[in-house]
Protein backbone atom coordinates (compact mmCIF):
# COMPACT_ATOMS: atom_id res chain seq x y z
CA UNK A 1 76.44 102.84 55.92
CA UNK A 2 74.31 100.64 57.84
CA UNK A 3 76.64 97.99 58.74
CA UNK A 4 78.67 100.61 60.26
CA UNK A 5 75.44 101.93 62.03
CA UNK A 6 74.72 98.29 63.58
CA UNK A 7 78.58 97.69 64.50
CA UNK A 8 78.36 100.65 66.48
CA UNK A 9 75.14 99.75 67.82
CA UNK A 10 76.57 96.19 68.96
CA UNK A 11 79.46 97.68 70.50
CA UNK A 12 77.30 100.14 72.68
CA UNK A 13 75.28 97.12 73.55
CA UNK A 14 78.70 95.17 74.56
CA UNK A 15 80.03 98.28 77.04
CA UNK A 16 76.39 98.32 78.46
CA UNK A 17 76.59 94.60 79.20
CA UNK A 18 79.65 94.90 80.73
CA UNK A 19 79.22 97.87 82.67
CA UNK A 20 76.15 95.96 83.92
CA UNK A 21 78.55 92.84 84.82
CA UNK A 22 80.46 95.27 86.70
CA UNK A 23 77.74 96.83 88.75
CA UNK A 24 76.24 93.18 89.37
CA UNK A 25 79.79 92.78 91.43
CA UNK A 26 79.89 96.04 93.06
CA UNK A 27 76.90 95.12 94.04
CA UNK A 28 77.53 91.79 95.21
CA UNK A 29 79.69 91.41 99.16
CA UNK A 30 81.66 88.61 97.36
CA UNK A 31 82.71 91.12 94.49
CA UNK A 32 83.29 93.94 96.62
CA UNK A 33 85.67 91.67 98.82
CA UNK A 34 87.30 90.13 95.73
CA UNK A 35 87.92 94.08 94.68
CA UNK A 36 89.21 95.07 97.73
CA UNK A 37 91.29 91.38 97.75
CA UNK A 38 93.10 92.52 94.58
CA UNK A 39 93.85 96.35 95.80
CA UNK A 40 95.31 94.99 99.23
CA UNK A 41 97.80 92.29 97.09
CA UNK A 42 98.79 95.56 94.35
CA UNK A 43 99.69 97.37 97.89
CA UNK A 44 97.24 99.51 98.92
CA UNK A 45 97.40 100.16 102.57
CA UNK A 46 94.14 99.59 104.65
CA UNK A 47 93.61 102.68 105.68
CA UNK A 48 93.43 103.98 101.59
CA UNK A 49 91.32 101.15 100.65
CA UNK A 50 87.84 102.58 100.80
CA UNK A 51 89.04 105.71 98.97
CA UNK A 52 90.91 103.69 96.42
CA UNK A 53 88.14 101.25 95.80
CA UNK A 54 85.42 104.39 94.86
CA UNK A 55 88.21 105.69 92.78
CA UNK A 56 88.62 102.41 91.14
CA UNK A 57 84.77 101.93 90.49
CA UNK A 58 84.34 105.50 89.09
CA UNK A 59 87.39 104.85 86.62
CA UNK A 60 85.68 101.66 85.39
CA UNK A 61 82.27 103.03 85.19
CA UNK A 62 83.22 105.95 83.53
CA UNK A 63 85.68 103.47 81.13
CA UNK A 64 82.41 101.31 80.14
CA UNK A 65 79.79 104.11 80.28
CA UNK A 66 81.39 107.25 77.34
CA UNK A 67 81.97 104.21 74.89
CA UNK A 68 78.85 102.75 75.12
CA UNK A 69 77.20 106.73 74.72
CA UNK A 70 79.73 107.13 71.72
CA UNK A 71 78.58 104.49 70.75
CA UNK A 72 75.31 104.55 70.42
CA UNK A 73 75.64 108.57 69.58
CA UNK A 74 77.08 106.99 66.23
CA UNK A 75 74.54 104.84 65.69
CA UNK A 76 71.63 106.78 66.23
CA UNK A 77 73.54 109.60 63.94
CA UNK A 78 74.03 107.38 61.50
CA UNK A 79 71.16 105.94 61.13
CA UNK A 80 69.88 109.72 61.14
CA UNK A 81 72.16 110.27 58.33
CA UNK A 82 73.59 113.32 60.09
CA UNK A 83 76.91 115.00 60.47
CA UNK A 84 77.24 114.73 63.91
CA UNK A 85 76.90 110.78 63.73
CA UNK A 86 79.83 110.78 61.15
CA UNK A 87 81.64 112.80 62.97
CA UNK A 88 81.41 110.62 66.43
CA UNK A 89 81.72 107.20 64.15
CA UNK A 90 84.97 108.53 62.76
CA UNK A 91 86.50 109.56 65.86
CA UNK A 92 85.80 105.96 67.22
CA UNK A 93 87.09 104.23 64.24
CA UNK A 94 89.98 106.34 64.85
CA UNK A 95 90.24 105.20 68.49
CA UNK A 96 89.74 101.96 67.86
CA UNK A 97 92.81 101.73 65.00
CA UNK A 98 94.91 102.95 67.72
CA UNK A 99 93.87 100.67 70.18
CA UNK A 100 93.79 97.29 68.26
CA UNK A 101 96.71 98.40 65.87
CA UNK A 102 98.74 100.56 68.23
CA UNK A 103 99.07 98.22 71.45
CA UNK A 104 100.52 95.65 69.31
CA UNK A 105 103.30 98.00 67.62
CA UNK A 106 103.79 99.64 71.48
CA UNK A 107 104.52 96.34 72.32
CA UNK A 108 106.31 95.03 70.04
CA UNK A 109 108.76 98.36 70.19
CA UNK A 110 108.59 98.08 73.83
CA UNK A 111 110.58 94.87 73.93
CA UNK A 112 113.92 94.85 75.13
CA UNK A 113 115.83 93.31 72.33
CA UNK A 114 114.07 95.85 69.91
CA UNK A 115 114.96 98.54 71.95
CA UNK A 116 118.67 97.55 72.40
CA UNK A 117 118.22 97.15 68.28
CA UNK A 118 118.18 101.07 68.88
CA UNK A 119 120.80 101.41 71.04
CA UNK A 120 118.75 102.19 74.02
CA UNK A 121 119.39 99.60 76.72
């Protein structure tokens, strides 16, 4: 039980460290520009960038900031041995499965020569 309590414990850290990496280049004129770089070369027109770049920085803060409260709900419920701490720790081992063993299969399914394998194109 505790080695699941520390795993979940390292992985809030990990989300907080990167959600602190991220707000070190929002923070940062070079960062900012090499955001707003990126959005002007996926198409954005200049007139939507400022709008598109706080929508971008809430969807990554947001992205970094539930996992690493999940997280370290888990651990601390763990650690707490209570029901609630299960309850969180399964739900992320259940994300997790999907994520590291579900991309793979998406992929792998999403390839063309697979698909035409199925008969559709």
């Amino acid at each position: 039980m505790t080695v699941i309590a520390v795993l979940s414990a390292a992985a809030a850290v990990m989300f907080l460290v990167l959600l602190v990496q991220f707000a070190a280049l929002l923070i940062n004129p070079h960062g900012r520009d090499s955001i707003n770089q990126i959005l002007v070369q996926a198409g954005v027109p200049a007139a939507e960038l400022p709008g598109v770049f706080v929508i971008d920085a809430v969807i990554w803060v947001l992205a970094l900031l539930v996992p690493a409260i999940l997280h370290g709900a888990a651990y601390y419920g763990l650690m707490g041995m209570r029901r609630g701490g299960w309850v969180v720790a399964f739900l992320l081992a259940c994300a997790w499965s999907i994520v590291l063993i579900g991309i793979p299969f998406g992929v792998l399914l999403w390839r063309r020569d697979t698909r035409a394998a199925f008969g559709l194109s």
